[in-house]
Protein backbone atom coordinates (compact mmCIF):
# COMPACT_ATOMS: atom_id res chain seq x y z
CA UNK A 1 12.87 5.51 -7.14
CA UNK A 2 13.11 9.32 -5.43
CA UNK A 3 10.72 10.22 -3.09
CA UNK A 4 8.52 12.70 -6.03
CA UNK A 5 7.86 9.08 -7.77
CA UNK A 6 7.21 7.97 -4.85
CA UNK A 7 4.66 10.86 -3.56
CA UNK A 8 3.19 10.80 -7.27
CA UNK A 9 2.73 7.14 -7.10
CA UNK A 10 1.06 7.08 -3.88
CA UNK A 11 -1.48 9.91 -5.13
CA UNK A 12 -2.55 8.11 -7.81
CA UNK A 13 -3.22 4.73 -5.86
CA UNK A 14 -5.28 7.13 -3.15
CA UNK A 15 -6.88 8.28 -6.36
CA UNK A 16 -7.72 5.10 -7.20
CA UNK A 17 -9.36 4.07 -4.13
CA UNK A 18 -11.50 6.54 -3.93
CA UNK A 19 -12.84 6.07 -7.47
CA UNK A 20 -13.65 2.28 -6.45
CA UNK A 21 -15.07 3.28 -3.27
CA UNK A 22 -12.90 3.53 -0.32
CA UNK A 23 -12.56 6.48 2.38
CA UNK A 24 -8.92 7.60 2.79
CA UNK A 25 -8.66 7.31 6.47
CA UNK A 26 -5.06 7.69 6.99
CA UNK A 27 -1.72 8.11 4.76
CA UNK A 28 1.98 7.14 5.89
CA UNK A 29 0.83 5.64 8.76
CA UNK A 30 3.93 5.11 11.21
CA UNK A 31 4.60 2.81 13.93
CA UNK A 32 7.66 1.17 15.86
CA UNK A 33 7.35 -1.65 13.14
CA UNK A 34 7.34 0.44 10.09
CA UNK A 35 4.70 2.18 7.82
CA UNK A 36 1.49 1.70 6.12
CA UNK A 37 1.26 4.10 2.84
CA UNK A 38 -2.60 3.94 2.75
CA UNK A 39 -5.21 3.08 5.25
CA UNK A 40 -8.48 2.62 3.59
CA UNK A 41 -11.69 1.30 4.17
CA UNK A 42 -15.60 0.73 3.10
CA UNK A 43 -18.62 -0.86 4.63
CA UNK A 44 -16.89 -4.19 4.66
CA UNK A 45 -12.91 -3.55 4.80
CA UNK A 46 -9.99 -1.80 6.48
CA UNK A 47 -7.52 -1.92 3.82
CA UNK A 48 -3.58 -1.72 4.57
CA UNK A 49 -1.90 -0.90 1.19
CA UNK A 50 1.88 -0.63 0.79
CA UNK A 51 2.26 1.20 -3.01
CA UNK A 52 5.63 1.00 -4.93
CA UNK A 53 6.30 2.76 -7.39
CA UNK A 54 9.29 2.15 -10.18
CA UNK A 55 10.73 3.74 -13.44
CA UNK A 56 10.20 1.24 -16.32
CA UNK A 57 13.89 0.49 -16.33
CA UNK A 58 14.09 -0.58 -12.82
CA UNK A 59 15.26 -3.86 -12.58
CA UNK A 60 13.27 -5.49 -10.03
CA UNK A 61 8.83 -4.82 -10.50
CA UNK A 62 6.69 -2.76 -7.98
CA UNK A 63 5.36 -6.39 -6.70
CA UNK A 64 8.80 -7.71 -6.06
CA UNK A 65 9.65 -4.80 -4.01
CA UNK A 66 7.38 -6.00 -1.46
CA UNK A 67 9.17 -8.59 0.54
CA UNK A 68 7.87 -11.17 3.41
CA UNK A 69 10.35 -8.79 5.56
CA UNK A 70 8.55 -5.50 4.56
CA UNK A 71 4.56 -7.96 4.82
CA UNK A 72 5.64 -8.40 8.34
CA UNK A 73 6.31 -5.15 9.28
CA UNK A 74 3.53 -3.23 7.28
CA UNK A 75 1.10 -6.53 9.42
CA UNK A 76 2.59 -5.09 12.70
CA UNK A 77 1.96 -1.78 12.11
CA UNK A 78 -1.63 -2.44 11.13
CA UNK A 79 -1.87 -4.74 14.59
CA UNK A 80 -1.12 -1.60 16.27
CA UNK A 81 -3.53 0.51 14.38
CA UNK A 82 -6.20 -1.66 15.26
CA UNK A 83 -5.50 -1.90 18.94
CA UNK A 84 -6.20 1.92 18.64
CA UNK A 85 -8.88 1.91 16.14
CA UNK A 86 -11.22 -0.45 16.88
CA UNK A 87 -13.79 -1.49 14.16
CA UNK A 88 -15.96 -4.53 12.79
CA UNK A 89 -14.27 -4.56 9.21
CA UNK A 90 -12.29 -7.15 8.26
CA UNK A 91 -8.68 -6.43 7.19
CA UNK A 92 -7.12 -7.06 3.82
CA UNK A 93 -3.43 -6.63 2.82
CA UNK A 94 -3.81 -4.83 -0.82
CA UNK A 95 -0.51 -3.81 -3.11
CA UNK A 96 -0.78 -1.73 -5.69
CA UNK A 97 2.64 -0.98 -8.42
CA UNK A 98 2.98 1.40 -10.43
CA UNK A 99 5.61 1.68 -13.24
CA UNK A 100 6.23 5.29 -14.97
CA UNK A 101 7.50 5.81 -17.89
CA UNK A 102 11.35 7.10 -17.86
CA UNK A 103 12.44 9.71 -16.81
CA UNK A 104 9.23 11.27 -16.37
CA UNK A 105 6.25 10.58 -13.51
CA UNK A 106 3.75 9.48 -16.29
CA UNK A 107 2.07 6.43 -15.22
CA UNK A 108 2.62 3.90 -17.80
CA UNK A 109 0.78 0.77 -15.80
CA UNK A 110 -0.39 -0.01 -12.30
CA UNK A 111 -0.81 -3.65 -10.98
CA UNK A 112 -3.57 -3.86 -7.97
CA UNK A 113 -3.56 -6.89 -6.16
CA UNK A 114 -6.40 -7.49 -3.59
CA UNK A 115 -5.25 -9.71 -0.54
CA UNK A 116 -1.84 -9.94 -1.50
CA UNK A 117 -1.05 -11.04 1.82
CA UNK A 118 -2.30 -12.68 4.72
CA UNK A 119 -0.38 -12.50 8.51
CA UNK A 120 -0.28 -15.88 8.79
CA UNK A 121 2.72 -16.52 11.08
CA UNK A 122 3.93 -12.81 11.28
CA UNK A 123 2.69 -12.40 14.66
């Protein structure tokens, strides 16, 4: 994946969001840990969501792209946005891949999974 997949990937999942309800409150989110690609939330969740994106000839799938290693850090990094943004919402770890067609940023499919993760033992 380049970085314009990547960017084009990411708009559509903000995209997507919004259509099923969420406020965009922050993109690229850094920390010491590592990065959250979207920070999103509604009247009952904050929502941390990493986003791959992959060509349809990639070997390995969006999903598989997100490791325990990357969980942990993307669960740090939201500890550390909550320490500084306090709120009542519950969190959920969302992951959303996208595959594009080849050779070409077309979206061809997108996977969402809701609580894909939990930070059980990551802290």
């Amino acid at each position: 994946m380049n970085n314009s997949s990547g960017i084009v990937g990411e708009d559509y999942a903000a995209e997507l969001l919004v259509k099923k309800g969420y406020l965009i409150v922050e993109r690229n989110y850094h920390s010491r840990f590592g990065e959250v690609d979207i920070i999103a939330e509604n009247s009952e969740y904050v929502l941390f969501v990493e986003v791959k994106t992959r060509d349809e000839n990639f070997s390995v799938s969006p999903l598989e792209a997100v490791t325990v290693g990357k969980q942990r850090k993307i669960f740090k990094t939201a500890l550390l946005y909550l320490q500084s943004h306090r709120t009542n919402l519950q969190p959920r770890f969302d992951v959303i891949g996208i595959t594009t067609k080849h050779d070409s940023f077309e979206v061809k499919s997108i996977e969402y999974i809701e609580n894909a993760f939990t930070g059980g033992g990551y802290h």
